[in-house]
Protein backbone atom coordinates (compact mmCIF):
# COMPACT_ATOMS: atom_id res chain seq x y z
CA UNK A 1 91.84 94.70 111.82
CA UNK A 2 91.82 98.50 111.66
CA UNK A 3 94.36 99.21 109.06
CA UNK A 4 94.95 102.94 107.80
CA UNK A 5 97.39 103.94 105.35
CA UNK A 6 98.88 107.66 104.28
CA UNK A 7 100.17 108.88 101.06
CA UNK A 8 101.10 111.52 99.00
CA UNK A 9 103.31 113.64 101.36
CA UNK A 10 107.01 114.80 99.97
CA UNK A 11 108.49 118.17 99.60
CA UNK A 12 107.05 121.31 98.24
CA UNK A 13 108.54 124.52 97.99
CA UNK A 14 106.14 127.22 99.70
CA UNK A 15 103.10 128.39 97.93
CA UNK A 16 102.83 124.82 96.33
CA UNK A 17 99.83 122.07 97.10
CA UNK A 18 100.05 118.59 97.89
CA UNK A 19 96.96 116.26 97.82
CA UNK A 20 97.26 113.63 101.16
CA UNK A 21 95.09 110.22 100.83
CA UNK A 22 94.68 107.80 103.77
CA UNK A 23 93.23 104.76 102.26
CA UNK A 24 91.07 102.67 105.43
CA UNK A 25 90.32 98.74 106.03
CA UNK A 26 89.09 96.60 108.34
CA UNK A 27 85.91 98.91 109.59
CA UNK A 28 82.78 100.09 107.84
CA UNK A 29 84.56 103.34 106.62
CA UNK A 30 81.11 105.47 106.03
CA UNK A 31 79.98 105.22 109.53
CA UNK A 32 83.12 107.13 111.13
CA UNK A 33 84.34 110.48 111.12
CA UNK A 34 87.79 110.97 110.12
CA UNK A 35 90.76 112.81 110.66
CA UNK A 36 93.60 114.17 110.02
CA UNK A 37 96.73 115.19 112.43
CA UNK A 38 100.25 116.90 112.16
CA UNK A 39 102.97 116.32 114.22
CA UNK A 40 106.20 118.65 113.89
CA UNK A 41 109.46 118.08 115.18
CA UNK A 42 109.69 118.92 118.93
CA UNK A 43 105.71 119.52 118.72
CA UNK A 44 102.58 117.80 120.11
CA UNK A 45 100.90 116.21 117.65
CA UNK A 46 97.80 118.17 116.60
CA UNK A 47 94.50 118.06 114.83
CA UNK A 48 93.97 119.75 111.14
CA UNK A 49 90.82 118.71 110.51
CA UNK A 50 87.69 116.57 110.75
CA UNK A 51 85.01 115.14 108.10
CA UNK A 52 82.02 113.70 109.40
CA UNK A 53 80.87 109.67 108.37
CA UNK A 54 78.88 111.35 105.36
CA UNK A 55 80.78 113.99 104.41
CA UNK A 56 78.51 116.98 105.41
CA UNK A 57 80.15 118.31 108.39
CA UNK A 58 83.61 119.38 108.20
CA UNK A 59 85.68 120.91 110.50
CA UNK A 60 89.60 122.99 110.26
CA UNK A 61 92.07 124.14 112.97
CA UNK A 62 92.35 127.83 112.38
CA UNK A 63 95.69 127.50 111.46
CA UNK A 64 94.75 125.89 108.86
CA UNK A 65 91.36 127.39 107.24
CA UNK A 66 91.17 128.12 103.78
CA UNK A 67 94.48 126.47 102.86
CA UNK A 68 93.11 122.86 103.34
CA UNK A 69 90.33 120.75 102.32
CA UNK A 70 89.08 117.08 103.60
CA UNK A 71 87.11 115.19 101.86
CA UNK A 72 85.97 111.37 101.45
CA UNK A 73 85.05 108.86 99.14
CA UNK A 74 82.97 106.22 100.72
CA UNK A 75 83.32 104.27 97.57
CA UNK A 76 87.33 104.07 98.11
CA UNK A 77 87.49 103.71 101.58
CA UNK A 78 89.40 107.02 101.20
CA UNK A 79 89.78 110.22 102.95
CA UNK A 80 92.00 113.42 101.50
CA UNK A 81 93.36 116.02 102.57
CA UNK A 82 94.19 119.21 99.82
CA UNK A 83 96.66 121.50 100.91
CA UNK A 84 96.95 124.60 99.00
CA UNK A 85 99.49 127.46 99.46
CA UNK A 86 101.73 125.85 102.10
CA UNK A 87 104.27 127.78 104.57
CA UNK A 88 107.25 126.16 105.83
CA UNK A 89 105.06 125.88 109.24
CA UNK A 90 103.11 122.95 107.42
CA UNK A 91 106.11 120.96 107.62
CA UNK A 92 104.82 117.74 109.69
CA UNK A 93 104.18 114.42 109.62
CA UNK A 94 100.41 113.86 109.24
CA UNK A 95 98.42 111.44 110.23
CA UNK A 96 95.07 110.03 109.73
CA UNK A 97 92.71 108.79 112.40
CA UNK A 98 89.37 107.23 113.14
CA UNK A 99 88.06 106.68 116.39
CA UNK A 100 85.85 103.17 116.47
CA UNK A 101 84.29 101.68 119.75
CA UNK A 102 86.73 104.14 121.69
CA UNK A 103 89.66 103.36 120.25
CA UNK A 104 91.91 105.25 118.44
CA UNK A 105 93.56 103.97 114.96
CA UNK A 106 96.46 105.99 113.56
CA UNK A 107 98.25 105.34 109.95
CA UNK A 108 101.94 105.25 109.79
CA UNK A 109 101.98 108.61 109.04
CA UNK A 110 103.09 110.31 105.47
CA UNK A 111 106.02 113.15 105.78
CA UNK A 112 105.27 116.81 104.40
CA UNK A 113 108.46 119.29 104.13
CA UNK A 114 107.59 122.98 102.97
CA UNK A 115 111.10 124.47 101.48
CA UNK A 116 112.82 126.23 99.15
């Protein structure tokens, strides 16, 4: 089955970077865009950003442009997610998700706190 698993979130003081992975089974990872979600406390969980199955089309809430990157490896089953110079408003857990024969698959999620 559909099996998708974060890492790599913990807490960074602001202006720091953290580097998110969501390793994927169970589906033919290169034929599905993926992405990548936040949810903060009391908040609706939101998108952050989208990678298409290849890699050439990417997409960024504007919250969020030119702080983070996604990327993939097909090789690794992996997608990433770079975060450079995070505010305290990053703090969230994010998610990873792929949408395959329309369902949605979510990872456990992987906790990011921005503080000093």
């Amino acid at each position: 089955q559909v099996q998708l698993v974060e890492s790599g979130g913990g807490l960074v003081q602001p202006g720091g970077s953290l580097r998110l992975s969501c390793a994927a089974s169970g589906f033919t990872f290169s034929m599905y865009a993926m992405r990548w979600y936040r949810q903060a406390p009391g908040k609706e969980r939101e998108l952050v950003a989208a990678i298409s199955s290849g890699g050439g089309n990417r997409n960024y809430a504007d919250s969020v442009k030119g702080g983070f990157t996604i990327s993939r490896d097909n090789a690794k089953n992996t997608v990433y997610l770079q975060m450079n110079s995070l505010k305290p408003e990053a703090t969230a857990v994010y998610f990873c998700n792929v949408v395959r024969r329309s369902s949605d698959y979510w990872g456990q999620g992987t906790q990011v706190t921005v503080s000093s």
